[in-house]
C-alpha atoms as a PDB file:
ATOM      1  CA  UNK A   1     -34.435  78.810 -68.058  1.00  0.00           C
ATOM      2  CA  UNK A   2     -38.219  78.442 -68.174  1.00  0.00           C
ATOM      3  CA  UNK A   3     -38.984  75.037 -69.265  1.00  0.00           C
ATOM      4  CA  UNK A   4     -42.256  74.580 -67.220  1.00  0.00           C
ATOM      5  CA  UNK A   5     -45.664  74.614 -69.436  1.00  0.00           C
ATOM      6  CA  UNK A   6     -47.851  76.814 -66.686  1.00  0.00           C
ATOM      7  CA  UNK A   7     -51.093  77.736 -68.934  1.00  0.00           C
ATOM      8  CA  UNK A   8     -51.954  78.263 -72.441  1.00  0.00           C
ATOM      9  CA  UNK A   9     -54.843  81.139 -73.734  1.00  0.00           C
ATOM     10  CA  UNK A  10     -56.385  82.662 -76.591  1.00  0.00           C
ATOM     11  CA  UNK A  11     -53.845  84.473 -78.906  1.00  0.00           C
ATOM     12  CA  UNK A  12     -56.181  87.759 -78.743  1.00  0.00           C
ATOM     13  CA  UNK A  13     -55.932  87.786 -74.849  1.00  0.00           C
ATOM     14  CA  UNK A  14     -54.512  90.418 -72.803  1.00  0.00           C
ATOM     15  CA  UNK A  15     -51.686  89.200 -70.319  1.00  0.00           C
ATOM     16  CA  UNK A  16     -50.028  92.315 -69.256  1.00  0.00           C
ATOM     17  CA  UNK A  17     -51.217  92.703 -65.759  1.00  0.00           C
ATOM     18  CA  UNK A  18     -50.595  89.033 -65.507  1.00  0.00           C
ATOM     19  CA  UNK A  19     -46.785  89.352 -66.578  1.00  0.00           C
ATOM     20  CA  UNK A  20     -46.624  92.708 -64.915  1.00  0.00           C
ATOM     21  CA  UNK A  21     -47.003  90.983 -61.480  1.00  0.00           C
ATOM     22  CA  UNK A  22     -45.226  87.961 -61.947  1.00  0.00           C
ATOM     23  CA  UNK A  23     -42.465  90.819 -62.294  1.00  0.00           C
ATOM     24  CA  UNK A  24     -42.696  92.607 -59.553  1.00  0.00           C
ATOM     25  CA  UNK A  25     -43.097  89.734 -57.644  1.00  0.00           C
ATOM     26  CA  UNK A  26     -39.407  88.423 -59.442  1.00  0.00           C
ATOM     27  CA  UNK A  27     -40.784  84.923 -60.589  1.00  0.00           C
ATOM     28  CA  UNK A  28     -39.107  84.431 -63.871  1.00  0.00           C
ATOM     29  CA  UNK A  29     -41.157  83.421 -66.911  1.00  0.00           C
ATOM     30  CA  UNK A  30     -41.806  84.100 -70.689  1.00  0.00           C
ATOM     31  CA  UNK A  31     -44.527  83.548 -73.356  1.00  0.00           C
ATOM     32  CA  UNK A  32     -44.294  81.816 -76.686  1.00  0.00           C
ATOM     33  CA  UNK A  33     -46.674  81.282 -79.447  1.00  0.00           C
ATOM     34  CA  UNK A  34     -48.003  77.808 -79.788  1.00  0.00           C
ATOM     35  CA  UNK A  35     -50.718  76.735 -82.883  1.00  0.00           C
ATOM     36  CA  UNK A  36     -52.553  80.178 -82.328  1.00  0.00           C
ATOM     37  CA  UNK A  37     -52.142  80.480 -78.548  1.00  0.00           C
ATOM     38  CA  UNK A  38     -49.539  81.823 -76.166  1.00  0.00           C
ATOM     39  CA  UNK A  39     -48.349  79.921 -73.935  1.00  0.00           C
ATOM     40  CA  UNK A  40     -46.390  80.861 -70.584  1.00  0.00           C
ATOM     41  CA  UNK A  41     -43.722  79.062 -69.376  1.00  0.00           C
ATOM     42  CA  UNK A  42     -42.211  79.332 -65.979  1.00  0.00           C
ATOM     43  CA  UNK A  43     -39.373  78.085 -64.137  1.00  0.00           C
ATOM     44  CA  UNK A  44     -40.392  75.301 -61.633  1.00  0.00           C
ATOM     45  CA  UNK A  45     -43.891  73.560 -60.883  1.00  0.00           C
ATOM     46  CA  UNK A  46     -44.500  75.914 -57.913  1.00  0.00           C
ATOM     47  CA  UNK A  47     -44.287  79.086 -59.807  1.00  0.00           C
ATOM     48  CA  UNK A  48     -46.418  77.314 -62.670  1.00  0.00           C
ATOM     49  CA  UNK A  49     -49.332  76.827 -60.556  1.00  0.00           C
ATOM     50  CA  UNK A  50     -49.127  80.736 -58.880  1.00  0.00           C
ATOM     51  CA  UNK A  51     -49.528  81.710 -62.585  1.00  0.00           C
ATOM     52  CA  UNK A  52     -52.716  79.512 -62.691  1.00  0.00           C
ATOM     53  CA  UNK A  53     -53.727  80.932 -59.354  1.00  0.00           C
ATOM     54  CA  UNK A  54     -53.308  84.653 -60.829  1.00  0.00           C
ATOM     55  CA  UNK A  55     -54.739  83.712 -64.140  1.00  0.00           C
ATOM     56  CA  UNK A  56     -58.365  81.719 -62.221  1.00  0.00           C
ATOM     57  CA  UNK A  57     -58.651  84.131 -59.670  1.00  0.00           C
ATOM     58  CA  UNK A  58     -57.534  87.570 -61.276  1.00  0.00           C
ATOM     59  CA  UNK A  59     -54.453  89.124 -60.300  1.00  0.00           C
ATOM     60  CA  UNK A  60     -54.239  91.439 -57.365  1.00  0.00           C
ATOM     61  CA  UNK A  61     -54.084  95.370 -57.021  1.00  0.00           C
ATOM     62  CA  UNK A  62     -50.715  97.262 -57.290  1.00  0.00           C
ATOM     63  CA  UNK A  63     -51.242  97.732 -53.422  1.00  0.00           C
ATOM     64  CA  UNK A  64     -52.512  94.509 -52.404  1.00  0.00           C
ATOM     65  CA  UNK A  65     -50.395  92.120 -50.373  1.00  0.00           C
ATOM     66  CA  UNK A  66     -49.178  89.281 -53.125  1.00  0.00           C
ATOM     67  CA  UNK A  67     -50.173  85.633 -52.874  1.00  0.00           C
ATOM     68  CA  UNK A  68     -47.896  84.759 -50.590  1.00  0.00           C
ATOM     69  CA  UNK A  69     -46.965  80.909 -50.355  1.00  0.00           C
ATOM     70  CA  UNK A  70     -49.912  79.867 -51.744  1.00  0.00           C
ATOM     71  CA  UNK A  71     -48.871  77.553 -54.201  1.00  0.00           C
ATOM     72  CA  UNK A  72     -47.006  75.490 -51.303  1.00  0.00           C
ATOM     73  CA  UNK A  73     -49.828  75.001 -49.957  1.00  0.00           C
ATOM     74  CA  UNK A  74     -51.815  73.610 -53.030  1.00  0.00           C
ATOM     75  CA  UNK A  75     -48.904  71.199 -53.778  1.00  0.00           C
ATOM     76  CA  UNK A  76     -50.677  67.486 -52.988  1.00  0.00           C
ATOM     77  CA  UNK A  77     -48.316  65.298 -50.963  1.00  0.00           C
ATOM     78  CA  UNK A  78     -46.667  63.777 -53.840  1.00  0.00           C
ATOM     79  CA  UNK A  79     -45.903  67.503 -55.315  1.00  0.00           C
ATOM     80  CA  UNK A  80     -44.594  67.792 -51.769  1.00  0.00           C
ATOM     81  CA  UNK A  81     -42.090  64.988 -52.456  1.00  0.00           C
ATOM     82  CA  UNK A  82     -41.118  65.504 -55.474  1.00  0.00           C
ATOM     83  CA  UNK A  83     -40.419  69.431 -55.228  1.00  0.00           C
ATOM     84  CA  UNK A  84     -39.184  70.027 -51.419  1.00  0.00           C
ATOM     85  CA  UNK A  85     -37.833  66.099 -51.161  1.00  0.00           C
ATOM     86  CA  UNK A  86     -34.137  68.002 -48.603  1.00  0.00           C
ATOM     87  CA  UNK A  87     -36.983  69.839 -46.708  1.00  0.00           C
ATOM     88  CA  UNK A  88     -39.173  66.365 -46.082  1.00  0.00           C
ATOM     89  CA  UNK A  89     -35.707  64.201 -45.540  1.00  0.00           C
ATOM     90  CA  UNK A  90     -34.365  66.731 -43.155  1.00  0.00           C
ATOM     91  CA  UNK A  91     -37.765  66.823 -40.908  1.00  0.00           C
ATOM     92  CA  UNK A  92     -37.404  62.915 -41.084  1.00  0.00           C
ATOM     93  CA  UNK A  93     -34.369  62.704 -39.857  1.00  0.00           C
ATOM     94  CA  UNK A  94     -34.660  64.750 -37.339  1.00  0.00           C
ATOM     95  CA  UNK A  95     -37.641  62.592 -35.842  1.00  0.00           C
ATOM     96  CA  UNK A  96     -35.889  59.897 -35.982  1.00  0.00           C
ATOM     97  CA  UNK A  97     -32.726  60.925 -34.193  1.00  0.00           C
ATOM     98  CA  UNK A  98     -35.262  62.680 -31.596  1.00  0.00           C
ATOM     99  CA  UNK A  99     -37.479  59.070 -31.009  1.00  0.00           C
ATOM    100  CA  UNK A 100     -33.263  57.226 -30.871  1.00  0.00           C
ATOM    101  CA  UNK A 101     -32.200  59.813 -28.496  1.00  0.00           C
ATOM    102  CA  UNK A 102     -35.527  59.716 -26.209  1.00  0.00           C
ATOM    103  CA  UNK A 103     -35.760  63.560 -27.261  1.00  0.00           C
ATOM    104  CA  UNK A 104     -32.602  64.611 -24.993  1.00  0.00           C
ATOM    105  CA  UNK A 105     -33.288  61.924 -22.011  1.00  0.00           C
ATOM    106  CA  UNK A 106     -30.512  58.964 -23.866  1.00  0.00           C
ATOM    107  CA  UNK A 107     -27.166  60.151 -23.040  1.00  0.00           C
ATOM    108  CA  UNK A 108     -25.039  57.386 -24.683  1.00  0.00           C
ATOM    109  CA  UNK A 109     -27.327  58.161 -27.913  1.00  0.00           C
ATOM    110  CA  UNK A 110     -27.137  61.760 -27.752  1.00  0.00           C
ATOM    111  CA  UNK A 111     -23.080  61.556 -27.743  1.00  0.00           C
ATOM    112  CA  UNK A 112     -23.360  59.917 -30.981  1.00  0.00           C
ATOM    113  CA  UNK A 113     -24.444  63.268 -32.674  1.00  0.00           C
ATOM    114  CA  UNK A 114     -22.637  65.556 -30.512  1.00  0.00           C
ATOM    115  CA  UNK A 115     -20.358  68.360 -31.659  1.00  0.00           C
ATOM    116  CA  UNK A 116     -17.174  66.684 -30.315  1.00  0.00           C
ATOM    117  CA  UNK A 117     -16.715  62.761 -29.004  1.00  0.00           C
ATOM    118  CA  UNK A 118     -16.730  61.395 -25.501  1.00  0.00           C
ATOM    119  CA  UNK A 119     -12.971  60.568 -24.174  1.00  0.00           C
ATOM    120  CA  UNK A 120     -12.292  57.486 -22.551  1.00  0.00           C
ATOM    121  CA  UNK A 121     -12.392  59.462 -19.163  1.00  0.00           C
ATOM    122  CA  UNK A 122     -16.463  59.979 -20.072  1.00  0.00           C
ATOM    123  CA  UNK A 123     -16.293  63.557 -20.645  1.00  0.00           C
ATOM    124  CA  UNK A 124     -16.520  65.030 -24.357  1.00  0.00           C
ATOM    125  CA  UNK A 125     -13.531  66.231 -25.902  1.00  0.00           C
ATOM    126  CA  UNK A 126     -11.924  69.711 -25.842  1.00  0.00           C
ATOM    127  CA  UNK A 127     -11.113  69.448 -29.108  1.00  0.00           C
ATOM    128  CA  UNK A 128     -12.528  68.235 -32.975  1.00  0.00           C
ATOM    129  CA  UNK A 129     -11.827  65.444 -34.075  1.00  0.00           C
ATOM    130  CA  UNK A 130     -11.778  65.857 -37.812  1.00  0.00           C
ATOM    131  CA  UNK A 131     -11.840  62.045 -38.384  1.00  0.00           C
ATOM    132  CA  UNK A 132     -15.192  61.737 -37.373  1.00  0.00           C
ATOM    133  CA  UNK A 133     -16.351  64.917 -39.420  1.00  0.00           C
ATOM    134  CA  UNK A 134     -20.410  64.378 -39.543  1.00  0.00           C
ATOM    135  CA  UNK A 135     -20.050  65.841 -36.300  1.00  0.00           C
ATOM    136  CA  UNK A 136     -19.722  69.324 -37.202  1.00  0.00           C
ATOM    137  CA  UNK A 137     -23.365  69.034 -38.368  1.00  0.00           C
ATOM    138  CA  UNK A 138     -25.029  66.624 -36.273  1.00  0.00           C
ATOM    139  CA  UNK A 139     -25.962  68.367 -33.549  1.00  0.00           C
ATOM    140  CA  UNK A 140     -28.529  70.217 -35.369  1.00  0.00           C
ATOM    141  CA  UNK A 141     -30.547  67.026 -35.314  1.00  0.00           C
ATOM    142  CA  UNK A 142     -29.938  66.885 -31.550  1.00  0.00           C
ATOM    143  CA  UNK A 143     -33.691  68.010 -29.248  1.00  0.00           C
ATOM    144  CA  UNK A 144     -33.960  68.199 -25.658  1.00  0.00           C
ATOM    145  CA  UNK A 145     -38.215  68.057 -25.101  1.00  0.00           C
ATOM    146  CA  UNK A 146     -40.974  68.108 -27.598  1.00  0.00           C
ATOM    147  CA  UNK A 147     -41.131  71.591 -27.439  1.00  0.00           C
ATOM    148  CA  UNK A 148     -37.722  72.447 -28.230  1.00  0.00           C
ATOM    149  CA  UNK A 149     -38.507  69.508 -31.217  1.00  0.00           C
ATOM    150  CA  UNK A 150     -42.020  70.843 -32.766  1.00  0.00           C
ATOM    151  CA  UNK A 151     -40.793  74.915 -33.003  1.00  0.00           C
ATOM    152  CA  UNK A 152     -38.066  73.903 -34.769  1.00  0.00           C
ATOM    153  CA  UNK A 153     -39.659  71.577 -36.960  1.00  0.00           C
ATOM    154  CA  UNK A 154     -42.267  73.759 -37.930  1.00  0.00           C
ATOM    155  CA  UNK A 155     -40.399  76.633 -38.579  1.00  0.00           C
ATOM    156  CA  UNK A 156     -37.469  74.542 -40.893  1.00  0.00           C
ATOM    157  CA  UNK A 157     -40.879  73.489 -42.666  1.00  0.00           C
ATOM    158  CA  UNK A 158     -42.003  76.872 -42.906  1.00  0.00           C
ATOM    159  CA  UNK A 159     -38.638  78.655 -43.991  1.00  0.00           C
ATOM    160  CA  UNK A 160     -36.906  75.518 -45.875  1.00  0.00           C
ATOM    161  CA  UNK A 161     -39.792  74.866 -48.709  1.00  0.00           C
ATOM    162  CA  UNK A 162     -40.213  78.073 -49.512  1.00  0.00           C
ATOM    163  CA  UNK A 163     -36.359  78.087 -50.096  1.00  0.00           C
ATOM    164  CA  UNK A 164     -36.305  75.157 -52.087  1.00  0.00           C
ATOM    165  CA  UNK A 165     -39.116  75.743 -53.882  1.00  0.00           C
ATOM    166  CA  UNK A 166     -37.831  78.970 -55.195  1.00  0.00           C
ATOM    167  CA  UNK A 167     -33.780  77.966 -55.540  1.00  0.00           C
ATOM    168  CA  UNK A 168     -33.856  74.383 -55.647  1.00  0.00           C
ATOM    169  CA  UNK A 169     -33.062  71.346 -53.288  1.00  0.00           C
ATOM    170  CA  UNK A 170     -29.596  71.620 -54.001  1.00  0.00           C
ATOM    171  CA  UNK A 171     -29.159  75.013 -53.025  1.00  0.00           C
ATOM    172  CA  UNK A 172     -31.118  74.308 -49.987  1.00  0.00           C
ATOM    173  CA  UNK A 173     -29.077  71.580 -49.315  1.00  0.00           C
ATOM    174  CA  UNK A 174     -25.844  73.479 -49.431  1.00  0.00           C
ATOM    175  CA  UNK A 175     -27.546  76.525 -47.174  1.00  0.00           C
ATOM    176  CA  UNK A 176     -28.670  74.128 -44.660  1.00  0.00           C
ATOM    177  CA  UNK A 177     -24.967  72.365 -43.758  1.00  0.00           C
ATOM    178  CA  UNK A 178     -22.928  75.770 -44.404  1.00  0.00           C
ATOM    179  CA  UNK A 179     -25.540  77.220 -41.098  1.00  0.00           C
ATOM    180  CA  UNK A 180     -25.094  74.226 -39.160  1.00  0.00           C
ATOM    181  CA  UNK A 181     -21.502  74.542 -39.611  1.00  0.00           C
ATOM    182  CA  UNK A 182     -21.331  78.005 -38.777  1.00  0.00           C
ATOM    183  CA  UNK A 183     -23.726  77.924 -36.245  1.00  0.00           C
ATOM    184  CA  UNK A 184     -22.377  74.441 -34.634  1.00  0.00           C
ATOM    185  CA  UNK A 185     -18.613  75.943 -34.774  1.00  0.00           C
ATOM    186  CA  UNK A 186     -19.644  79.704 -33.639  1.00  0.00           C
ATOM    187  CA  UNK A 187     -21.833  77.626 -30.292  1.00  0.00           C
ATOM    188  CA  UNK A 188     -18.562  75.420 -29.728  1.00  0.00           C
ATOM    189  CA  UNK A 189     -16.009  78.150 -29.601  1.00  0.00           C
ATOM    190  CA  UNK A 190     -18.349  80.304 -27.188  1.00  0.00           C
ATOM    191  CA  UNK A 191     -19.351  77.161 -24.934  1.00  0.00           C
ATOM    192  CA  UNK A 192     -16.779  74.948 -25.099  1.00  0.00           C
ATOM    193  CA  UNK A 193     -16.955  71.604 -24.312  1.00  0.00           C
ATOM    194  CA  UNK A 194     -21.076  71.299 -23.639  1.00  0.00           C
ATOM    195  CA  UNK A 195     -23.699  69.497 -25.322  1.00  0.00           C
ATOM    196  CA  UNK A 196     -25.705  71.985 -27.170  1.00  0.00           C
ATOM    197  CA  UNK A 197     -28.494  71.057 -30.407  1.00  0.00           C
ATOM    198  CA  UNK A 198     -31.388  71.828 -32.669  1.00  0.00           C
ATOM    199  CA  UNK A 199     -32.405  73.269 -36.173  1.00  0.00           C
ATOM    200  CA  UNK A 200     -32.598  76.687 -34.362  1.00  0.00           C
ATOM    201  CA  UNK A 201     -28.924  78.175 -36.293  1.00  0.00           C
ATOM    202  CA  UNK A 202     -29.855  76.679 -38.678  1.00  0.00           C
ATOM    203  CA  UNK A 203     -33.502  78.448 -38.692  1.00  0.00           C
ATOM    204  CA  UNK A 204     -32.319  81.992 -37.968  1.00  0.00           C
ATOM    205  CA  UNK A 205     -29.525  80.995 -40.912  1.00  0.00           C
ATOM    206  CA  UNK A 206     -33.292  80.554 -43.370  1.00  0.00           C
ATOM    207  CA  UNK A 207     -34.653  83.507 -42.031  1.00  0.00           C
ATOM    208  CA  UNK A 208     -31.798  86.102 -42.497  1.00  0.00           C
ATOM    209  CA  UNK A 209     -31.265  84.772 -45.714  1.00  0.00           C
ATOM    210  CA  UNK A 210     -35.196  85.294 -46.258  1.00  0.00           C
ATOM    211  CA  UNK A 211     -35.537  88.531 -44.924  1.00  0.00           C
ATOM    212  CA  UNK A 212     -32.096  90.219 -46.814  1.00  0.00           C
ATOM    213  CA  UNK A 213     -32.552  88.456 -50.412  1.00  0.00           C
ATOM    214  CA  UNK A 214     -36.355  89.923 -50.069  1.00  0.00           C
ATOM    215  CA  UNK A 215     -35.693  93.124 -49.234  1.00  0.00           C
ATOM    216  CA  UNK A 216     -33.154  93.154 -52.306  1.00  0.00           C
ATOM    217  CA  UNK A 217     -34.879  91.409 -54.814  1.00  0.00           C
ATOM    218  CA  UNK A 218     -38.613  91.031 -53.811  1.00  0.00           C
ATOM    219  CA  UNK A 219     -40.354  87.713 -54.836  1.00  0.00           C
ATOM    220  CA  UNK A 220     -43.604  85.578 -54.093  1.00  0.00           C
ATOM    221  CA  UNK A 221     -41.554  82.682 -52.294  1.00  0.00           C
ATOM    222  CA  UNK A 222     -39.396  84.652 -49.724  1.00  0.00           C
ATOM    223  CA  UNK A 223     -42.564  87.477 -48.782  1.00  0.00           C
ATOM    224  CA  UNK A 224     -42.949  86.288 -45.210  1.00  0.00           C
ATOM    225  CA  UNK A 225     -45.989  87.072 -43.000  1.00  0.00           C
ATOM    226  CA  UNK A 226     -46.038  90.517 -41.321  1.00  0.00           C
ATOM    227  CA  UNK A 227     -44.100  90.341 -37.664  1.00  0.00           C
ATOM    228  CA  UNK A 228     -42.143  86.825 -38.242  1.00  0.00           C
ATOM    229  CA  UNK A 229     -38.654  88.698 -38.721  1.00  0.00           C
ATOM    230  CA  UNK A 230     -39.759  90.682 -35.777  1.00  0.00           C
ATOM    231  CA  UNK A 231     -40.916  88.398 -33.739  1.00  0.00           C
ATOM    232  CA  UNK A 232     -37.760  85.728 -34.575  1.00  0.00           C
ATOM    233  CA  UNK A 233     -35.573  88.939 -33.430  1.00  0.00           C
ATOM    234  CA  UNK A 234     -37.546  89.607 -30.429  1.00  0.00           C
ATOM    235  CA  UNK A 235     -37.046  86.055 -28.871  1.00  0.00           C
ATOM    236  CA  UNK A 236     -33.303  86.226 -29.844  1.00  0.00           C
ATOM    237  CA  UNK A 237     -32.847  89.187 -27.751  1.00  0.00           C
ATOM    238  CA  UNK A 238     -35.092  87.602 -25.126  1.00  0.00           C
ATOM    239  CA  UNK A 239     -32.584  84.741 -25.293  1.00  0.00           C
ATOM    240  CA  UNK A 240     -29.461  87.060 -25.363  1.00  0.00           C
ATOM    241  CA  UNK A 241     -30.306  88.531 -22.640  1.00  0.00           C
ATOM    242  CA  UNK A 242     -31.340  85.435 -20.093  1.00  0.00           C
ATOM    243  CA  UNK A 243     -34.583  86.048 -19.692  1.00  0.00           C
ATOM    244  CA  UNK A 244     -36.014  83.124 -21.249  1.00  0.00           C
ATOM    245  CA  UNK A 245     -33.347  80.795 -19.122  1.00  0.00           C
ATOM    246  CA  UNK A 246     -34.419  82.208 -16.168  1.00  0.00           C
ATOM    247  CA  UNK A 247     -38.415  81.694 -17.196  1.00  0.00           C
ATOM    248  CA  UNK A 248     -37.284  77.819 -17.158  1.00  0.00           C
ATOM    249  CA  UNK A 249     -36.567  76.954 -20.716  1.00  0.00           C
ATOM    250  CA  UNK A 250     -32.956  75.492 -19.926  1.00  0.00           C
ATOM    251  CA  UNK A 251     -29.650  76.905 -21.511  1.00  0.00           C
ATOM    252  CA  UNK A 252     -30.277  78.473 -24.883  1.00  0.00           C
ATOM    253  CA  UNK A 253     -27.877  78.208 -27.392  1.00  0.00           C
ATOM    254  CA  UNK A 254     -26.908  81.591 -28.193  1.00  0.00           C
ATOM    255  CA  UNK A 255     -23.606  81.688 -30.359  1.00  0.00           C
ATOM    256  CA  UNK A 256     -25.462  79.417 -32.662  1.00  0.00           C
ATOM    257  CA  UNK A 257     -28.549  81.997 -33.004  1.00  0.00           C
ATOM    258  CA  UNK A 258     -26.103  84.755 -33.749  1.00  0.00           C
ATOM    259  CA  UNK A 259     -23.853  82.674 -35.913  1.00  0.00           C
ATOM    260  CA  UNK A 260     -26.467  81.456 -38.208  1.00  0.00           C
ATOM    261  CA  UNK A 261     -28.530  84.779 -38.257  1.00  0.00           C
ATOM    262  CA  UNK A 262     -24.901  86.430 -39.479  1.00  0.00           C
ATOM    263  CA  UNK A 263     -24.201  84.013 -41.947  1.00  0.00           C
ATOM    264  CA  UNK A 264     -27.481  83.599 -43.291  1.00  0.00           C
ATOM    265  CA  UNK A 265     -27.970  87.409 -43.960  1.00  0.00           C
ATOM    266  CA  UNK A 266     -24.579  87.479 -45.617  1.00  0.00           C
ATOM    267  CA  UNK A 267     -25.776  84.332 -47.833  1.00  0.00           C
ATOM    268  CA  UNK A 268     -28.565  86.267 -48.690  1.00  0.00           C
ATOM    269  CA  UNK A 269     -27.400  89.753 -49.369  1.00  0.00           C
ATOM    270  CA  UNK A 270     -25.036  88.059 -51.664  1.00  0.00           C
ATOM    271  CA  UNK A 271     -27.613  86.179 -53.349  1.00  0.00           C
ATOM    272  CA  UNK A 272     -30.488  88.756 -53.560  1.00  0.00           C
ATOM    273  CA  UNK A 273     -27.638  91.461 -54.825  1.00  0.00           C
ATOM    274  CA  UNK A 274     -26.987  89.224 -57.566  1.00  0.00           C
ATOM    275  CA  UNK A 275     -30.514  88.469 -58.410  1.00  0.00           C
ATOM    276  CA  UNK A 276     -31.174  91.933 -58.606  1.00  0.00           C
ATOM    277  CA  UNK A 277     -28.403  92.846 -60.963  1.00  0.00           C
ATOM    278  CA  UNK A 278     -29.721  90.344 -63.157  1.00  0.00           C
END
């Protein structure tokens, strides 16, 4: 439902191009008449302000390549809280589990948020313990070096606003702990009984969902810049095939880069067919 007050103009004034693009580009909105104006509503803040972008600065040729992100990066930081709040608190808690865990270097910390407990003989258990559940998604909060810690970061910043800016925290939410589960669970069954961590399933998770939903239903929020999808897939194959272990980067966690790539362009084939029937 659009319930978002983006602009209001003359009565006389021509908005086809402007409502032309805002379809092709899927953001949902619709005009009403207001006391002699028309008004165009929208259905979230972020896709309110592209419409004033488009409607200041013109809107862009046919063949042009669309605004892409730019209202996330106009939001102020209290925008920013208000309207990607499971982005901001996942980032946050990620630092903080990386400063309690000395990023990787605190062992008795770092078996707090593994993917199974520690036995009383000191190794980690073979098998789940369901009672202590949280751990089938903590170990996405889990970094070993700063590295490791500001890719992942930056790239769940990157692929998690735009998500939630264009679905909603809630749906973000529930994509973010159904690709650490399915990421966590696919690493654990190929490992076994290792410490493993990080956002990364989760990330490839975003980015498959991304890159499917767009290519099935096309909109502002999910056009990503030219080469990420290739360049994401590059370095997975890189990691698949040992290269980038061998270069010095420690152990890569695989299953959970395959796992979450899987599941997240399922999530968003499923999503992006639906949007598109609609």
């Amino acid at each position: 439902m659009s319930k978002y007050r983006a602009m209001h103009c003359r009565l006389d004034e021509d908005l086809s191009q402007l409502t032309g693009f805002l379809r092709r580009q899927g953001v949902p909105h619709r005009i009403t008449e207001e006391r002699g104006q028309q008004v165009v509503w929208t259905r979230d803040e972020a896709d309110a302000e592209l419409v004033r972008v488009l409607y200041a600065e013109g809107v862009p040729q046919q063949e042009a390549r669309p605004l892409t992100a730019r209202p996330v990066r106009r939001l102020n930081w209290k925008q920013l809280l208000r309207h990607v709040p499971v982005t901001l608190t996942v980032l946050a808690m990620t630092a903080v589990v990386a400063l309690l865990t000395g990023i990787g270097s605190n062992i008795s910390a770092i078996v707090l948020f593994s993917f199974v407990p520690v036995t009383d003989t000191g190794y980690l258990a073979t098998e789940l313990d369901l009672q202590q559940w949280w751990r089938l998604f903590t170990p996405i909060f889990l970094h070993f070096g700063w590295l490791h810690l500001a890719f992942n970061a930056l790239w769940y910043w990157e692929l998690g606003r735009r998500i939630e800016l264009r679905s909603g925290s809630l749906w973000l939410l529930g994509l973010t702990l159904l690709f650490a589960l399915v990421s966590n669970l696919a690493q654990w069954i190929f490992s076994g009984a290792v410490l493993f961590g990080g956002l990364s399933g989760v990330l490839y998770g975003l980015l498959g969902y991304c890159w499917l939903y767009q290519m099935l239903s096309p909109n502002v929020h999910f056009d990503l810049p030219k080469g990420v999808v290739v360049m994401m897939l590059a370095w997975l194959v890189l990691c698949l095939s040992g290269v980038v272990t061998m270069l010095g980067f420690g152990a890569i966690a695989n299953a959970a880069h395959v796992g979450g790539l899987l599941i997240g362009c399922a999530c968003g084939a499923i999503a992006g067919g639906l949007q598109r029937m609609r």
